[in-house]
Protein backbone atom coordinates (compact mmCIF):
# COMPACT_ATOMS: atom_id res chain seq x y z
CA UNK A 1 2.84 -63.50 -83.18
CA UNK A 2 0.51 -61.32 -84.27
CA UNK A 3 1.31 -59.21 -87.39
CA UNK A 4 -0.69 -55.72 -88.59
CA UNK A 5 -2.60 -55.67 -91.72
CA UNK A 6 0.61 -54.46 -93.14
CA UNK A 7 3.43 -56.31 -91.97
CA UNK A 8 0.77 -59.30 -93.44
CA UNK A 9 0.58 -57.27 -96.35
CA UNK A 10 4.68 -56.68 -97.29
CA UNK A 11 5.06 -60.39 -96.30
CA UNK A 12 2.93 -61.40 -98.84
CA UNK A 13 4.41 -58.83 -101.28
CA UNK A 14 8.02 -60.11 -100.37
CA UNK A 15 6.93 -63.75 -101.75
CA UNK A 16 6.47 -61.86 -105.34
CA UNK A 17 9.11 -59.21 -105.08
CA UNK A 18 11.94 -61.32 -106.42
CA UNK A 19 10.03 -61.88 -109.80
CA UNK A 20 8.87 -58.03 -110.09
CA UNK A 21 12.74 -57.27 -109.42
CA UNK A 22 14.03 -59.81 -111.55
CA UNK A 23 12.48 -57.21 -114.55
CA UNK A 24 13.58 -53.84 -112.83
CA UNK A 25 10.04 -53.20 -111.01
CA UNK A 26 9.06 -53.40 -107.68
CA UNK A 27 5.90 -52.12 -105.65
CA UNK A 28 5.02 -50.59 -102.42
CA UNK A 29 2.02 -49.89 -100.55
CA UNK A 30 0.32 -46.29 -100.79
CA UNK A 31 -2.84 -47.49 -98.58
CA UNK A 32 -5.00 -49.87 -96.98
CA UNK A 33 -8.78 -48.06 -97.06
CA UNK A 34 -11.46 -49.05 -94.74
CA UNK A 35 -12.88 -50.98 -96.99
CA UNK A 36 -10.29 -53.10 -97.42
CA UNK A 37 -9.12 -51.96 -100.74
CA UNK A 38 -4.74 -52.50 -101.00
CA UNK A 39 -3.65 -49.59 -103.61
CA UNK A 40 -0.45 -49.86 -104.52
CA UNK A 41 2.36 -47.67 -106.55
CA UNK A 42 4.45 -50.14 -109.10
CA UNK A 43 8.08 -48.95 -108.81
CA UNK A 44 10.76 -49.02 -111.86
CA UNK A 45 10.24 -50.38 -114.96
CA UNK A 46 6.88 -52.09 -113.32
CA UNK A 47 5.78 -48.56 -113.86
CA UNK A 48 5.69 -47.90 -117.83
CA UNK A 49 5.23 -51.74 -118.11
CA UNK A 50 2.78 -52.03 -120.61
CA UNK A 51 2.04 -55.66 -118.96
CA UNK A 52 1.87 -53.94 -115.61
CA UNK A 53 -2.25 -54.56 -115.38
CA UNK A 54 -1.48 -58.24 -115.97
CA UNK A 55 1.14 -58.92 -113.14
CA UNK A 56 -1.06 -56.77 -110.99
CA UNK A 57 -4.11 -58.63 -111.61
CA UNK A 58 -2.44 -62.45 -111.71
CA UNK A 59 0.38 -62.15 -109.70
CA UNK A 60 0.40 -59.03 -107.15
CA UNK A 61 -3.40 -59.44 -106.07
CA UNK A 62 -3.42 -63.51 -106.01
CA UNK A 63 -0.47 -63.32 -103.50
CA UNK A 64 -2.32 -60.92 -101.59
CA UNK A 65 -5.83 -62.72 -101.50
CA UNK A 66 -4.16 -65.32 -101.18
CA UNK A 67 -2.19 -64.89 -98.13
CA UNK A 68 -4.67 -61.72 -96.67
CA UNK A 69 -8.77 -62.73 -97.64
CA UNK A 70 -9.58 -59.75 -96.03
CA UNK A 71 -8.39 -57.96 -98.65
CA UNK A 72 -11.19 -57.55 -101.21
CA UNK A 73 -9.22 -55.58 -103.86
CA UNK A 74 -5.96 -54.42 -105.12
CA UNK A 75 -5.58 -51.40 -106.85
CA UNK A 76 -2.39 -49.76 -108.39
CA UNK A 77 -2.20 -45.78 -108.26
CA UNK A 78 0.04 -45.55 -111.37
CA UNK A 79 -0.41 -48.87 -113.73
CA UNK A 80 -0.05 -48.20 -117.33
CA UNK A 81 -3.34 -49.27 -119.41
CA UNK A 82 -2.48 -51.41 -121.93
């Protein structure tokens, strides 16, 4: 079976999902560029997390490289600086 660079994409988000809903927060994909850059919009409380840049760095973009290589960077639209 051959999935799209998105349906490889939300599987790999799905592995995390549980642990971003288990705090209210959840994410979902704004855009895959051409160069291979994932941005992302955190959802919920993920949004005004003031750890947000953390899970996004260590959790959200490890699963991705992770499971995707292609991907070179994930970026989120909306994370908090902390």
């Amino acid at each position: 079976m051959n999935l799209t660079l998105v349906e490889k994409v939300e599987k790999a988000l799905n592995s995390i999902r549980p642990y971003l809903e288990a705090d209210g927060g959840n994410v979902k994909i704004v855009e895959i560029t051409d160069d291979m850059i994932l941005r992302l919009e955190l959802t919920g409380t993920c949004s005004s997390c003031p750890m947000s840049s953390m899970t996004l760095k260590a959790g959200v973009e490890e699963a991705i490289k992770r499971d995707i290589p292609e991907i070179v960077k994930v970026e989120a639209i909306n994370v908090a600086v902390a």
